[in-house]
C-alpha atoms as a PDB file:
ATOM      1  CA  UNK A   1     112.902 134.681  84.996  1.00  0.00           C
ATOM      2  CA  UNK A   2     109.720 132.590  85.242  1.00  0.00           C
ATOM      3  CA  UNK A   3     110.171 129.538  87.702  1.00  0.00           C
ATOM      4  CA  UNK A   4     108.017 126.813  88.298  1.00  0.00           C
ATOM      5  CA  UNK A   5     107.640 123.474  90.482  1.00  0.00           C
ATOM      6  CA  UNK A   6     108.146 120.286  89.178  1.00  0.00           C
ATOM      7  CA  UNK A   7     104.981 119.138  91.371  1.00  0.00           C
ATOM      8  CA  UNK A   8     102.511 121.389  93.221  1.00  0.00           C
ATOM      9  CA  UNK A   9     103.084 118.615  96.162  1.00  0.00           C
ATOM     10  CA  UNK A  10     106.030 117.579  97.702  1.00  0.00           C
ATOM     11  CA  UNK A  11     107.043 115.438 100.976  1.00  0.00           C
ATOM     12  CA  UNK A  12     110.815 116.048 101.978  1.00  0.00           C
ATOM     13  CA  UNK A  13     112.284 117.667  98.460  1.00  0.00           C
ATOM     14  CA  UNK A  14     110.949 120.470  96.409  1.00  0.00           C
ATOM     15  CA  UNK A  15     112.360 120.979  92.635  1.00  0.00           C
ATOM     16  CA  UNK A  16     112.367 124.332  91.712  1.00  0.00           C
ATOM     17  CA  UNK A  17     112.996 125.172  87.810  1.00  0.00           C
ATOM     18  CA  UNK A  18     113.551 128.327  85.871  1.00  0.00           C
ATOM     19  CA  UNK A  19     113.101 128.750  82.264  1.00  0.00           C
ATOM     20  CA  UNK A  20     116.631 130.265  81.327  1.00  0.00           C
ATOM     21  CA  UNK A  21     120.074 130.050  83.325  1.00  0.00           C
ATOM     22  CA  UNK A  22     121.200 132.658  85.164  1.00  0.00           C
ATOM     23  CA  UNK A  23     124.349 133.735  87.021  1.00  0.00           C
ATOM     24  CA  UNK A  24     122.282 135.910  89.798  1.00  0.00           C
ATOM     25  CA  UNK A  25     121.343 134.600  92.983  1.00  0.00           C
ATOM     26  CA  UNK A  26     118.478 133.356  93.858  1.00  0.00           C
ATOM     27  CA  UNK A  27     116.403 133.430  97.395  1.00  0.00           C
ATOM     28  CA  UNK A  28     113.198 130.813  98.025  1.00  0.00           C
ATOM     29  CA  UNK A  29     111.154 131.466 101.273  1.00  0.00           C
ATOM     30  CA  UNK A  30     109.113 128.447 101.941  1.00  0.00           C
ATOM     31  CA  UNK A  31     105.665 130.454 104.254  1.00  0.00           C
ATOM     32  CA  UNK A  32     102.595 127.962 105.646  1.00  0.00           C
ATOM     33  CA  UNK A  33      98.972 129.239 104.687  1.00  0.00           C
ATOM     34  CA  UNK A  34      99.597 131.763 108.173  1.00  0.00           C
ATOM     35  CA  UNK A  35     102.270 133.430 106.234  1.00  0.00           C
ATOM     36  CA  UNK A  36     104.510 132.566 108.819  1.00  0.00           C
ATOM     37  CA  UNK A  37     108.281 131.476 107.752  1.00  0.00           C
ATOM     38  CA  UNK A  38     108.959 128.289 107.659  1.00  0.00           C
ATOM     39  CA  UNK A  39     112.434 127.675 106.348  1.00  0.00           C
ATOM     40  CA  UNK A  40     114.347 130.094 103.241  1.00  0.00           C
ATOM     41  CA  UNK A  41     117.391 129.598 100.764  1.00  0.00           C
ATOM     42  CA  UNK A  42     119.758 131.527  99.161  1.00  0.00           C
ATOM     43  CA  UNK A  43     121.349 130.059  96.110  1.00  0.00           C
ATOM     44  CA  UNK A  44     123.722 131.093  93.208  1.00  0.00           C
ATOM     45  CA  UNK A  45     123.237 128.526  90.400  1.00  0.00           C
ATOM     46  CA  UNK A  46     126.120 127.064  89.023  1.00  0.00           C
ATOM     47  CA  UNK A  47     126.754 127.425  85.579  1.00  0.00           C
ATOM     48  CA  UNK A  48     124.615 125.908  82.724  1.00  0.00           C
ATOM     49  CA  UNK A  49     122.083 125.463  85.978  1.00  0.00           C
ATOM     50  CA  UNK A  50     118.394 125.666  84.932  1.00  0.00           C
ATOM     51  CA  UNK A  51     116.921 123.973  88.401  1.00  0.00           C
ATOM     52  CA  UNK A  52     117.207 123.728  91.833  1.00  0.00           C
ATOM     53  CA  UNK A  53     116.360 120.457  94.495  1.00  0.00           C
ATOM     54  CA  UNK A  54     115.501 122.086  97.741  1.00  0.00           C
ATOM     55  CA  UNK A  55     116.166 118.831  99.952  1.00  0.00           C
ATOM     56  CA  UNK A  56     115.444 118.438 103.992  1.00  0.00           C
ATOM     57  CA  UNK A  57     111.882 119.720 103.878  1.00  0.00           C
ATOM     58  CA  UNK A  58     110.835 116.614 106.263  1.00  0.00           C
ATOM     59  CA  UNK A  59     110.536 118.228 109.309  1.00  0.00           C
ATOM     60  CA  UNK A  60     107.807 121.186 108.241  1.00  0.00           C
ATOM     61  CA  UNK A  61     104.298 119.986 109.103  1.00  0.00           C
ATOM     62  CA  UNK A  62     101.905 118.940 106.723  1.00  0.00           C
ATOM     63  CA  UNK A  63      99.296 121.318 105.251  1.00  0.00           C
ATOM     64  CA  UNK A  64      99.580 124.024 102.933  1.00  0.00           C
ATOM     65  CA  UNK A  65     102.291 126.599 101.990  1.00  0.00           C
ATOM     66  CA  UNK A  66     103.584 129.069  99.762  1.00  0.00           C
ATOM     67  CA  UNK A  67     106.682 129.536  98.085  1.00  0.00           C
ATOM     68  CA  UNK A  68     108.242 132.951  97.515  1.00  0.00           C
ATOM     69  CA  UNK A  69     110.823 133.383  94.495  1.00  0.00           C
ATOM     70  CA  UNK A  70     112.942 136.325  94.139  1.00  0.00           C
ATOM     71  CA  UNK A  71     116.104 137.290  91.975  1.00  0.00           C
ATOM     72  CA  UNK A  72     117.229 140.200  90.512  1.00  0.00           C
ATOM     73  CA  UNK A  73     114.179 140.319  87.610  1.00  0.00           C
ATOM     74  CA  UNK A  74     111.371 140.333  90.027  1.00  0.00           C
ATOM     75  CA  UNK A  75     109.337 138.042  92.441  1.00  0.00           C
ATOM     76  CA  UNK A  76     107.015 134.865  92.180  1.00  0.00           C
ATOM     77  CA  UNK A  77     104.544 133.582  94.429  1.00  0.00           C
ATOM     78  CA  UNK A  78     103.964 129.757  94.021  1.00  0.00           C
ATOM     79  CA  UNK A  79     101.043 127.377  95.799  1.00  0.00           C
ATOM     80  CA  UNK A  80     102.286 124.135  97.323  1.00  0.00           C
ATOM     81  CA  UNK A  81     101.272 121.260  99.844  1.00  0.00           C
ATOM     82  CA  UNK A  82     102.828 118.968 101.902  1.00  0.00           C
ATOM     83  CA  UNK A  83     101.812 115.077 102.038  1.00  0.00           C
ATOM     84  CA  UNK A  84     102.490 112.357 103.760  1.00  0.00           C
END
């Protein structure tokens, strides 16, 4: 499954896309540029899903981060950064 981001910036909502659907779970771990943890998500899409909108990212600082993807085909490391 190759995912990406509907904008490589994002303020309180991040939407995630994948280019097929699929019934497996999903897991996003949203890291700042430490590689610290900030916040993750485990998801099963619903059917005939092809995208996800991660919602209630307001509180995480602004600056730079990195978003981890990872399902049963493999993982995916995406850039990001917070604005005001």
């Amino acid at each position: 499954m190759f995912a990406k981001i509907k904008q490589a910036f994002f303020t309180d909502s991040l939407t995630i896309e994948w280019d097929r659907i699929t019934p497996d779970p999903l897991k996003f771990v949203l890291k700042n540029d430490k590689g610290e943890v900030c916040t993750t998500l485990e998801t099963t899409p619903s059917h005939n899903q092809k995208y996800f909108n991660w919602r209630g990212l307001n509180d995480l600082p602004y600056g730079r981060y990195f978003l981890e993807l990872s399902g049963t085909e493999g993982d995916q490391l995406l850039k990001l950064v917070k604005r005001v």
